[in-house]
C-alpha atoms as a PDB file:
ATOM      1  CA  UNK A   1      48.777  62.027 -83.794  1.00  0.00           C
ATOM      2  CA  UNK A   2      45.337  62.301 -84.647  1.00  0.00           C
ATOM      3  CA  UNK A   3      42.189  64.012 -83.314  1.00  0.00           C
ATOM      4  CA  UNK A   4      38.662  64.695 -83.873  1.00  0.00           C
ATOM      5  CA  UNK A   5      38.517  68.291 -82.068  1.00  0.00           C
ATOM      6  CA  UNK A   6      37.637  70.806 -85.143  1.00  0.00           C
ATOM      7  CA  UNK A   7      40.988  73.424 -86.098  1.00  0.00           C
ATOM      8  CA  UNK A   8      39.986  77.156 -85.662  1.00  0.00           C
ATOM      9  CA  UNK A   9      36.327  76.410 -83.989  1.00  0.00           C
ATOM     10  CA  UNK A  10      37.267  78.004 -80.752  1.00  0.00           C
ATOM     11  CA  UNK A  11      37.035  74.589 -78.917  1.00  0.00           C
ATOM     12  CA  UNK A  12      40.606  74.367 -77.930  1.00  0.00           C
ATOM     13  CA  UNK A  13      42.106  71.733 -80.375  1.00  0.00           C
ATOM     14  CA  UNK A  14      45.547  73.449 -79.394  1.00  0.00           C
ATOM     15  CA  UNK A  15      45.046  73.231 -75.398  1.00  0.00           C
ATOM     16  CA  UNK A  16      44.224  69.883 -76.105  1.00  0.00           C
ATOM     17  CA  UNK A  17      46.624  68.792 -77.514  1.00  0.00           C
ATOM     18  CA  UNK A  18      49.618  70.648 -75.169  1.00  0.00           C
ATOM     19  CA  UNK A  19      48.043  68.640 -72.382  1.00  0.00           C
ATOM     20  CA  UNK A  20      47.718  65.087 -73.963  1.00  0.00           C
ATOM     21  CA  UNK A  21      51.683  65.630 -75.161  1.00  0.00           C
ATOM     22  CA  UNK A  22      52.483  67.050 -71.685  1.00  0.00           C
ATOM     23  CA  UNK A  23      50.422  63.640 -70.036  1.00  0.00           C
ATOM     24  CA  UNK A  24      52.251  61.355 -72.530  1.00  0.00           C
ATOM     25  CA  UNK A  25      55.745  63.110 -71.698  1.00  0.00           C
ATOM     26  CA  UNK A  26      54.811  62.644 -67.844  1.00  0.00           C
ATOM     27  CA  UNK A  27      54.085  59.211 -68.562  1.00  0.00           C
ATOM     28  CA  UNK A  28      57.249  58.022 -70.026  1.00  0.00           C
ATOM     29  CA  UNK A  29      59.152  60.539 -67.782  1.00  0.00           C
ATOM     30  CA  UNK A  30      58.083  59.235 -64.190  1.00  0.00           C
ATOM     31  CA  UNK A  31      56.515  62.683 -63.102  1.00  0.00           C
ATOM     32  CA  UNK A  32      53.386  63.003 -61.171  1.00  0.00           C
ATOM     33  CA  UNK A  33      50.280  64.323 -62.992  1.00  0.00           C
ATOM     34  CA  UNK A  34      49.998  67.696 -61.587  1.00  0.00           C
ATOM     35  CA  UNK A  35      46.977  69.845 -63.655  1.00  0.00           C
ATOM     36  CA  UNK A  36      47.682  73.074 -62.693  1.00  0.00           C
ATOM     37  CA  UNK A  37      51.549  72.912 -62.972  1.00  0.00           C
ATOM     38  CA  UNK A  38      51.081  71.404 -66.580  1.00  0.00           C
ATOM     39  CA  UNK A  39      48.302  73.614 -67.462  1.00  0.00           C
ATOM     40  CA  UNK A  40      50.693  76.280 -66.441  1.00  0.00           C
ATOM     41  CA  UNK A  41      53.808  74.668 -68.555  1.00  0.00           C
ATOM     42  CA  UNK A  42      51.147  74.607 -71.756  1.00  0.00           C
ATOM     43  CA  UNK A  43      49.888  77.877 -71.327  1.00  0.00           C
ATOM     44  CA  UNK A  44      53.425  78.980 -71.060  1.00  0.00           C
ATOM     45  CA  UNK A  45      54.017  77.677 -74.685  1.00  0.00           C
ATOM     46  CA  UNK A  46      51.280  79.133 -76.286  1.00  0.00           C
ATOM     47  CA  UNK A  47      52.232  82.661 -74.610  1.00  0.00           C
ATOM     48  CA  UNK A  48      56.180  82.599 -75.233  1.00  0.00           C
ATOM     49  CA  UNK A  49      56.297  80.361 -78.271  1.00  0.00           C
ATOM     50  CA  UNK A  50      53.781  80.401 -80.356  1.00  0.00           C
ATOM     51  CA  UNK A  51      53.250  83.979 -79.305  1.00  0.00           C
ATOM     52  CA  UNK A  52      49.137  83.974 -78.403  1.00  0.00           C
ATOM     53  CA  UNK A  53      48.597  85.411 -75.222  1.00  0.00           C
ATOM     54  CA  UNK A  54      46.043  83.273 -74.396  1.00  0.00           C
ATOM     55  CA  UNK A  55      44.649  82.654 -70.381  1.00  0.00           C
ATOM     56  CA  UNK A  56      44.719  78.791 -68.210  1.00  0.00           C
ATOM     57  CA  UNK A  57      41.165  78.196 -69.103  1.00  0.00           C
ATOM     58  CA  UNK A  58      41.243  75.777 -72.014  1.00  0.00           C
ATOM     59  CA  UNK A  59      44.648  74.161 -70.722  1.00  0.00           C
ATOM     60  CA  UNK A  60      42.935  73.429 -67.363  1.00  0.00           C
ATOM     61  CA  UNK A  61      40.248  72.366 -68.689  1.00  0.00           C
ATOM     62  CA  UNK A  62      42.227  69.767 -70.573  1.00  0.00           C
ATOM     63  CA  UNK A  63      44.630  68.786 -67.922  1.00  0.00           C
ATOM     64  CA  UNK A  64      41.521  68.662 -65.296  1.00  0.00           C
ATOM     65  CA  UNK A  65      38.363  67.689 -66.532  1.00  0.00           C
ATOM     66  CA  UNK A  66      36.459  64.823 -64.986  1.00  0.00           C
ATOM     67  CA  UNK A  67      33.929  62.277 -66.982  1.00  0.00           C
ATOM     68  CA  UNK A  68      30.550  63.392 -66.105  1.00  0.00           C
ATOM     69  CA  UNK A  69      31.147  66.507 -64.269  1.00  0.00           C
ATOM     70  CA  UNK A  70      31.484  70.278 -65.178  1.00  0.00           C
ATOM     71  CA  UNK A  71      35.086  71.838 -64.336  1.00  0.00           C
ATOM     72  CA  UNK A  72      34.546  74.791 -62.041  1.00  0.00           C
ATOM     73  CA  UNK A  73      37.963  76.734 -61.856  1.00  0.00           C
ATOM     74  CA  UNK A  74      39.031  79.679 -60.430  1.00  0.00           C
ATOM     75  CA  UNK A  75      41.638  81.308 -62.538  1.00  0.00           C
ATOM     76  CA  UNK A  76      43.661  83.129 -60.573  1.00  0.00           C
ATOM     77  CA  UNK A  77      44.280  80.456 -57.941  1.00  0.00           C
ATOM     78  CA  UNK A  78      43.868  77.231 -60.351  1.00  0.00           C
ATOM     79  CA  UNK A  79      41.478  75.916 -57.404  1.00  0.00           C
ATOM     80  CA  UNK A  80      39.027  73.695 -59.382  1.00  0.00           C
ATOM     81  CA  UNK A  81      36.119  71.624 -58.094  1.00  0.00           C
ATOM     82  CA  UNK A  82      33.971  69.412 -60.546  1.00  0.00           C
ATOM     83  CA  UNK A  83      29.841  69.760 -60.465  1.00  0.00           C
ATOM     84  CA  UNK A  84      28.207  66.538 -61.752  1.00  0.00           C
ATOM     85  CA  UNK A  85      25.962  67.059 -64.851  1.00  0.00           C
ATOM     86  CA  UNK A  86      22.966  65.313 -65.010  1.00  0.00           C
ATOM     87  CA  UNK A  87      22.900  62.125 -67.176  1.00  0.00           C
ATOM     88  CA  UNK A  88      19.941  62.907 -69.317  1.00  0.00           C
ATOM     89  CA  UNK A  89      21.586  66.204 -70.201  1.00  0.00           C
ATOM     90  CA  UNK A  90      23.844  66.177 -73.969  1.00  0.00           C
ATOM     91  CA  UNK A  91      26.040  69.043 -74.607  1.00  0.00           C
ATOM     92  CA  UNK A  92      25.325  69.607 -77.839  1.00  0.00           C
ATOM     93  CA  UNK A  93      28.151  71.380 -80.145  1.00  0.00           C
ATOM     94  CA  UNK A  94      26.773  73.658 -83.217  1.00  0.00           C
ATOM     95  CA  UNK A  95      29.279  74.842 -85.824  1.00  0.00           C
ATOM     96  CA  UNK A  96      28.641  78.121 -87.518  1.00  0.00           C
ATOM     97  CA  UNK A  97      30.874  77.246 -90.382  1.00  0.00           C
ATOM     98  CA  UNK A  98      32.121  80.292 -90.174  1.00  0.00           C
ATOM     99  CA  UNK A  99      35.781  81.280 -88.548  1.00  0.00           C
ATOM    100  CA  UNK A 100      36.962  83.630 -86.350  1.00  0.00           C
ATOM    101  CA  UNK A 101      38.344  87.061 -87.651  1.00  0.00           C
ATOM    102  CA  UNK A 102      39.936  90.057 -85.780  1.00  0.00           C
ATOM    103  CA  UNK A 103      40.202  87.741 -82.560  1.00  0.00           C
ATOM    104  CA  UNK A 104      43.973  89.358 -81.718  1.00  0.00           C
ATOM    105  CA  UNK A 105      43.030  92.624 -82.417  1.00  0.00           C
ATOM    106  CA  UNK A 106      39.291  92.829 -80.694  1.00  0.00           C
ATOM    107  CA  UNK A 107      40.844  90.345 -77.518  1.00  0.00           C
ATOM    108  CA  UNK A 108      43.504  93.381 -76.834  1.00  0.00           C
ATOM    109  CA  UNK A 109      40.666  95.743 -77.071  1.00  0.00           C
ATOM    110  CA  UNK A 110      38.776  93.510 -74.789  1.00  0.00           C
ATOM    111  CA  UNK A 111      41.614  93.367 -72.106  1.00  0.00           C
ATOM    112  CA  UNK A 112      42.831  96.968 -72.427  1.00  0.00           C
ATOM    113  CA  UNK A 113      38.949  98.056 -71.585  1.00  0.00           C
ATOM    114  CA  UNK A 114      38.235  95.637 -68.897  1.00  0.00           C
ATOM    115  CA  UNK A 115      41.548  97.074 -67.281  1.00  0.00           C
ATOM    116  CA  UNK A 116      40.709 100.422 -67.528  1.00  0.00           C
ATOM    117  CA  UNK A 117      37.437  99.734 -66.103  1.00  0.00           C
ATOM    118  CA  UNK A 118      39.137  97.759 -63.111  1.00  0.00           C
ATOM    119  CA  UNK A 119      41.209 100.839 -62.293  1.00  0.00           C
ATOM    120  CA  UNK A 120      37.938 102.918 -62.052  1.00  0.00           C
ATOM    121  CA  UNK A 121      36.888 100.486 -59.148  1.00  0.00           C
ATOM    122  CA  UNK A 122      40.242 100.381 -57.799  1.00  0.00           C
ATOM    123  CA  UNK A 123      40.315  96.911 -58.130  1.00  0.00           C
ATOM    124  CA  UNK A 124      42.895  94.278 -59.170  1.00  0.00           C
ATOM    125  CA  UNK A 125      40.615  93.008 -61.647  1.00  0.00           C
ATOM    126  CA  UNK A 126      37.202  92.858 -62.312  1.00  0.00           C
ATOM    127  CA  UNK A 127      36.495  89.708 -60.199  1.00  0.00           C
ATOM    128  CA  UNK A 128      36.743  91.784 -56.849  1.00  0.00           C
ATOM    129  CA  UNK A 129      33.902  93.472 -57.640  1.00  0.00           C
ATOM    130  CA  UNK A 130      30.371  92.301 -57.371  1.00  0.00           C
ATOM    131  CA  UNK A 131      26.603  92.514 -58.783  1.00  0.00           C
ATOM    132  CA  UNK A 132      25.632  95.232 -56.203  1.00  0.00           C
ATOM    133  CA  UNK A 133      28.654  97.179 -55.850  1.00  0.00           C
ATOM    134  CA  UNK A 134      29.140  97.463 -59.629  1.00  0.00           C
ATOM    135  CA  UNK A 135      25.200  98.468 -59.797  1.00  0.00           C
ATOM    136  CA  UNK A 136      26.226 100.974 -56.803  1.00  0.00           C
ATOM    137  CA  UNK A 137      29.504 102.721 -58.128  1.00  0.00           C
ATOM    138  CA  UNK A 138      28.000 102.712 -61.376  1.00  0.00           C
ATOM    139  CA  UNK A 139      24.398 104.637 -60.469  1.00  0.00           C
ATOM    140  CA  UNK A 140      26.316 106.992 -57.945  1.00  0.00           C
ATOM    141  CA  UNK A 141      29.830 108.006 -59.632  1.00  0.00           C
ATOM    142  CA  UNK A 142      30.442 108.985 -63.336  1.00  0.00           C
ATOM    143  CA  UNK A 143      34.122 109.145 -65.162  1.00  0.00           C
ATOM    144  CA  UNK A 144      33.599 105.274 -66.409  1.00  0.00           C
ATOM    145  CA  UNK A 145      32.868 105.631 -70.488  1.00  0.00           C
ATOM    146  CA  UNK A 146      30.409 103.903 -71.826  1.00  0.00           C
ATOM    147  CA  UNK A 147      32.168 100.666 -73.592  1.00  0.00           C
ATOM    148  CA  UNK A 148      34.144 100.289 -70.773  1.00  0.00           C
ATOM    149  CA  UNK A 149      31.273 100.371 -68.621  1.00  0.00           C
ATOM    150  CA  UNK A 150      29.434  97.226 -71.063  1.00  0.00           C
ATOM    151  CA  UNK A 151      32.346  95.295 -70.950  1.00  0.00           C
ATOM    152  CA  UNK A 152      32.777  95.353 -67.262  1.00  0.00           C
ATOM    153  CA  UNK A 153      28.804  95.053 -66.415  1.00  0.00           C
ATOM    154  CA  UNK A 154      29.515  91.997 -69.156  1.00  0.00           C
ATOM    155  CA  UNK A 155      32.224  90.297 -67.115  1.00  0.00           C
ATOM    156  CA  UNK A 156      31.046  91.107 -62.993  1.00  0.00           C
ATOM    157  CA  UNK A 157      27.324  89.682 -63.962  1.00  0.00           C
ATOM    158  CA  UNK A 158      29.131  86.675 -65.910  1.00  0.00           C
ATOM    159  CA  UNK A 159      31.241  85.768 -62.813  1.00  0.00           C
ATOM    160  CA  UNK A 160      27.886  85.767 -60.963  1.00  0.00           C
ATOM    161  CA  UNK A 161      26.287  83.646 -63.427  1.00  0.00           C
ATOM    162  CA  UNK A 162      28.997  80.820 -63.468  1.00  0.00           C
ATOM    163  CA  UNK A 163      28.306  80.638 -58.960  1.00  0.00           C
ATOM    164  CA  UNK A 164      24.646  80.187 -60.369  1.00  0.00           C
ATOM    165  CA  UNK A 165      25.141  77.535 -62.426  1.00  0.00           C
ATOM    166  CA  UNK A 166      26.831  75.581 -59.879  1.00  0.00           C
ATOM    167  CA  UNK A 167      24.309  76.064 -57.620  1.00  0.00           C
ATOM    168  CA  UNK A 168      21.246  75.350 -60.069  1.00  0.00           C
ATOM    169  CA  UNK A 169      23.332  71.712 -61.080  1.00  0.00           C
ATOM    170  CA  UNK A 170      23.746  71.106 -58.185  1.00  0.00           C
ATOM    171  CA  UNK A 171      19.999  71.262 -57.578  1.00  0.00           C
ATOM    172  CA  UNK A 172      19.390  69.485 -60.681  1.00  0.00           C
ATOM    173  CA  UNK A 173      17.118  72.800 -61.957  1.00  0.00           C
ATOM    174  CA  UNK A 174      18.458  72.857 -65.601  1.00  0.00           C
ATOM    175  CA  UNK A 175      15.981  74.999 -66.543  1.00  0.00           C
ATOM    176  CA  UNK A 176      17.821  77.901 -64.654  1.00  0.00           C
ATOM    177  CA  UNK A 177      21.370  76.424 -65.777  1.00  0.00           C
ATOM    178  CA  UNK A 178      19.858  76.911 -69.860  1.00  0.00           C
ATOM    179  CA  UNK A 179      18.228  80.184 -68.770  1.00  0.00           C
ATOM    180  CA  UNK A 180      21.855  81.765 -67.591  1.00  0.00           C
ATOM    181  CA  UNK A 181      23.294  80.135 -71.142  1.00  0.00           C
ATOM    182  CA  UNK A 182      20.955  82.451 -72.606  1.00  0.00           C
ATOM    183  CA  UNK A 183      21.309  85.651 -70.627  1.00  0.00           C
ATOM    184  CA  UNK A 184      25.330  84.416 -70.873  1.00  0.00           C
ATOM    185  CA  UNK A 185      24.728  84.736 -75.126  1.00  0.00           C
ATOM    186  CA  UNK A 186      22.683  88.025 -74.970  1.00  0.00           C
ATOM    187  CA  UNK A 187      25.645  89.636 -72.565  1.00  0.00           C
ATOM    188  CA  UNK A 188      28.398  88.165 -74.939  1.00  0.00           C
ATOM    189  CA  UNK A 189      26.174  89.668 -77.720  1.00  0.00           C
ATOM    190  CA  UNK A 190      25.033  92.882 -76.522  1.00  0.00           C
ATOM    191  CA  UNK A 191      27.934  93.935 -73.639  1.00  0.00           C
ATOM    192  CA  UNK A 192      31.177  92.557 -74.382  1.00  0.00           C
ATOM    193  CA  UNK A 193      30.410  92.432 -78.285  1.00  0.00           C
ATOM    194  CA  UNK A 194      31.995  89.756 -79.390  1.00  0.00           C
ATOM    195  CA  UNK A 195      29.347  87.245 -81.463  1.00  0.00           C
ATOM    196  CA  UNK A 196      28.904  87.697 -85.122  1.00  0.00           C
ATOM    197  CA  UNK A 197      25.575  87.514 -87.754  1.00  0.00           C
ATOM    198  CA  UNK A 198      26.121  83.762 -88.130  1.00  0.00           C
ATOM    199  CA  UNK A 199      26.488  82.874 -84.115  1.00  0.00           C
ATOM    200  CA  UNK A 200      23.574  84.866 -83.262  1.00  0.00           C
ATOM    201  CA  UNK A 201      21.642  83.004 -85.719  1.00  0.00           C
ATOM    202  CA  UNK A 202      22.799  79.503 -84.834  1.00  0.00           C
ATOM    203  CA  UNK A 203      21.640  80.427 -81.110  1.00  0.00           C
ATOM    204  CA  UNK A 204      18.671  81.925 -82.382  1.00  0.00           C
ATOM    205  CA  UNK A 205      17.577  78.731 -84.126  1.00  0.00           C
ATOM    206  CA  UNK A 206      18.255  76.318 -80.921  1.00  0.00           C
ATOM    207  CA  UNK A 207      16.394  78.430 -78.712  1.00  0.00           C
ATOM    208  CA  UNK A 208      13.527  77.685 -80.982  1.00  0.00           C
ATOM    209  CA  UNK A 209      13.418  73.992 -80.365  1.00  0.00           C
ATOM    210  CA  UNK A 210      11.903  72.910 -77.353  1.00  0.00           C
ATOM    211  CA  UNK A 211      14.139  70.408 -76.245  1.00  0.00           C
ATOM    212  CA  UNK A 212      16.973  72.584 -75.606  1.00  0.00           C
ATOM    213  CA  UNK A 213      17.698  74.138 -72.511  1.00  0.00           C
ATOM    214  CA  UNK A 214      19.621  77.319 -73.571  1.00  0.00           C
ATOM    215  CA  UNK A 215      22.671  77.682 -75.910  1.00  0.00           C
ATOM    216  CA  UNK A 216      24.793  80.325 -76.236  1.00  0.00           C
ATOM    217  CA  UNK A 217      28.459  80.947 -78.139  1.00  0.00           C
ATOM    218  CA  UNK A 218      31.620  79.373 -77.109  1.00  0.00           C
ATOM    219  CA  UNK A 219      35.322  80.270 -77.803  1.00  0.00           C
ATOM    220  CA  UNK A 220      36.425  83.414 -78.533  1.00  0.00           C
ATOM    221  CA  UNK A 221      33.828  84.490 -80.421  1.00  0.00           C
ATOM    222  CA  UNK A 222      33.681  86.325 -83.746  1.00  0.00           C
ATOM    223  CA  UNK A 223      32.813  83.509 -85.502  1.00  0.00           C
ATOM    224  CA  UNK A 224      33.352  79.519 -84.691  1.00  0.00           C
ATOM    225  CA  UNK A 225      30.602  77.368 -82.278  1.00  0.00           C
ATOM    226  CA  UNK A 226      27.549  77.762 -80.297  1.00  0.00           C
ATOM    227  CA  UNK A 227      27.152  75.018 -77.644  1.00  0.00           C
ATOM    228  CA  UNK A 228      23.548  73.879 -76.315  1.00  0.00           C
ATOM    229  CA  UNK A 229      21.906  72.210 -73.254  1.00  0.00           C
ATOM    230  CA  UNK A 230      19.965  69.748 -74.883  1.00  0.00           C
ATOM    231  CA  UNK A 231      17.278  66.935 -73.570  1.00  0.00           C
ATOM    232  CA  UNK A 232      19.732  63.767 -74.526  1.00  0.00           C
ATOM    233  CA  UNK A 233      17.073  61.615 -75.584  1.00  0.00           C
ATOM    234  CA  UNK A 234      15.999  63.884 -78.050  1.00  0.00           C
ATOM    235  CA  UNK A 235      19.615  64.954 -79.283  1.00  0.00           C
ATOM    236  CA  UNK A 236      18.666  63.548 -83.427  1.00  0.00           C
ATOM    237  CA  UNK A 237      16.112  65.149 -83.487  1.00  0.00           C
ATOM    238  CA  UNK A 238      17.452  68.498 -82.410  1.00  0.00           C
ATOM    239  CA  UNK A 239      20.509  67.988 -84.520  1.00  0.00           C
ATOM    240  CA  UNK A 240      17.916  67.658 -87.628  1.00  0.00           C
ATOM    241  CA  UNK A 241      16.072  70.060 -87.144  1.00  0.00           C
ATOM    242  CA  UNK A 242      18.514  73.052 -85.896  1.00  0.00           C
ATOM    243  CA  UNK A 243      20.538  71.904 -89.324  1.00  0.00           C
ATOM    244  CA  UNK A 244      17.816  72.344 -91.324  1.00  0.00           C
ATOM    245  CA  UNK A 245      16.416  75.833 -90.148  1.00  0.00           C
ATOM    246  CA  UNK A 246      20.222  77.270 -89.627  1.00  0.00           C
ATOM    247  CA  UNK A 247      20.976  75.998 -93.737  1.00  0.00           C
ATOM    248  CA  UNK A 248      17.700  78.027 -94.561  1.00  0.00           C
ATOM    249  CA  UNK A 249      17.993  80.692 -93.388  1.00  0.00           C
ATOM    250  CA  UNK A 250      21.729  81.513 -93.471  1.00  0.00           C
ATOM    251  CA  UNK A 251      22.859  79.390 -96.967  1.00  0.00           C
ATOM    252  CA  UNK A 252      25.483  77.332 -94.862  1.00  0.00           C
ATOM    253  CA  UNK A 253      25.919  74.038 -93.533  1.00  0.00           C
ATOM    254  CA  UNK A 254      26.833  73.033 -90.049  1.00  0.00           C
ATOM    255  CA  UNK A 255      28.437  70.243 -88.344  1.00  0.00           C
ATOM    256  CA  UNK A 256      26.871  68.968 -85.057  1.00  0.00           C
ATOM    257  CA  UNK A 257      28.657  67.292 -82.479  1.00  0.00           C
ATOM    258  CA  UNK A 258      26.930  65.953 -79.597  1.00  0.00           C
ATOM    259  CA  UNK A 259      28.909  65.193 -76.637  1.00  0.00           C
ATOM    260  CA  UNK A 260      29.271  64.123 -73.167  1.00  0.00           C
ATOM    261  CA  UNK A 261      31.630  66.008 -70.353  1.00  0.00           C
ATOM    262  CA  UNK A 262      34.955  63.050 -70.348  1.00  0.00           C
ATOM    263  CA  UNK A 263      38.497  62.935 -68.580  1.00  0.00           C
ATOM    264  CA  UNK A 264      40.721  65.494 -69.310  1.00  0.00           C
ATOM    265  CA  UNK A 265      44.159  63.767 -70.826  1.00  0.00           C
ATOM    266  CA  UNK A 266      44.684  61.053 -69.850  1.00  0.00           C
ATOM    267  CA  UNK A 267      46.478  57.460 -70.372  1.00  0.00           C
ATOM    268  CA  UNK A 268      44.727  55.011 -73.074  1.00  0.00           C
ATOM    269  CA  UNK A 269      44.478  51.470 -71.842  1.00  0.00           C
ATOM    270  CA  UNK A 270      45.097  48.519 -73.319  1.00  0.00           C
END
């Protein structure tokens, strides 16, 4: 077994590797590839064996993914559709060298104040509420605290922004798709409180360049990557240049990866 995904990044090395043992064991086993059900089965052993309580995001998009197209995917349903990305577009990976700390502790915290904040709105979660009534409730009724308040304004305005984004790729604007990276970062940053020094920096310095699109942090935050919209023609000298200004100003080195959306797991032909 071997693999090129970075450990402890927040990119999902684990996920991805669940799902290309669950498509090899399909293989050799007879069963139809279903996604969601093995998505399901992964997430299963990360929750009850390993004992991280993580969500179906990273297994589904491991078991689902498309070459060429964004994975849109509605996690409590598993519904997924795939957007196309443009072809002159790179995703462009940016690691912070620095790892995540406190993620356990801060994700409970997370959870436990985005729940709270869902029984304020009555709600099942914060996904049945929208934009305007969260901009309503919140500007006529008091009784929600303050943090809770952040990281609920952080997740209703981030469910909005992923519609956006499918919307914007769909009209080939990716100057709107890098804008709602960016207003994604500043929400992580600012609302739900999750980036670090380093991440903010790495952002900081790809914003700068004006090939880039937008970037923002990926993963659980706390430490790990940054991932960017980038101009693909121009991805070297990004890569130079964003390494260069980062290692000055923050005394690390990074590793860039520069990428293009691919199949989720899948069999490797002879």
């Amino acid at each position: 077994m071997t693999g090129d995904v970075p450990r402890g990044a927040g990119l999902s090395s684990s996920a991805a590797i669940e799902l290309a043992c669950a498509r090899a064991f399909a293989e050799v086993s007879g069963f139809e590839w279903d996604a969601p059900r093995m998505a399901r089965l992964a997430q299963r052993a990360e929750n009850e064996w390993i004992g991280v309580k993580c969500g179906i995001m990273d297994q589904m998009a491991s078991a689902a993914s498309r070459a060429g197209y964004a994975l849109f995917l509605d996690c409590r349903s598993l519904e997924y559709r795939h957007v196309r990305l443009p072809e002159d577009i790179a995703i462009v990976i940016l690691d912070t060298s620095t790892r995540r700390g406190l993620v356990d502790s801060a994700y409970n915290e997370r959870r436990e104040q985005c729940e709270r904040a869902a029984q304020w709105f009555n709600v099942r979660a914060l996904r049945d509420v929208t934009v305007e009534d969260f901009e309503d409730r919140t500007t006529r009724f008091s009784g929600l605290d303050e943090t809770a308040r952040m990281r609920a304004r952080h997740v209703i305005y981030e469910n909005d922004r992923v519609l956006q984004t499918i919307d914007h790729l769909r009209a080939g604007n990716m100057s709107r798709v890098g804008k709602i990276f960016n207003d994604s970062h500043d929400s992580l940053r600012d609302d739900f409180e999750v980036t670090n020094d380093a991440l903010n920096l790495m952002v900081e310095c790809a914003r700068l360049r004006e090939e880039c699109y937008g970037a923002r942090m990926t993963g659980a935050g706390f430490g790990g990557c940054a991932v960017a919209l980038v101009i693909k023609e121009r991805t070297a000298e990004f890569s130079r240049k964003v390494a260069a200004d980062y290692k000055q100003r923050s005394g690390l080195e990074t590793a860039i990866y520069v990428c293009q959306p691919a199949e989720g797991a899948s069999l490797v032909k002879k």
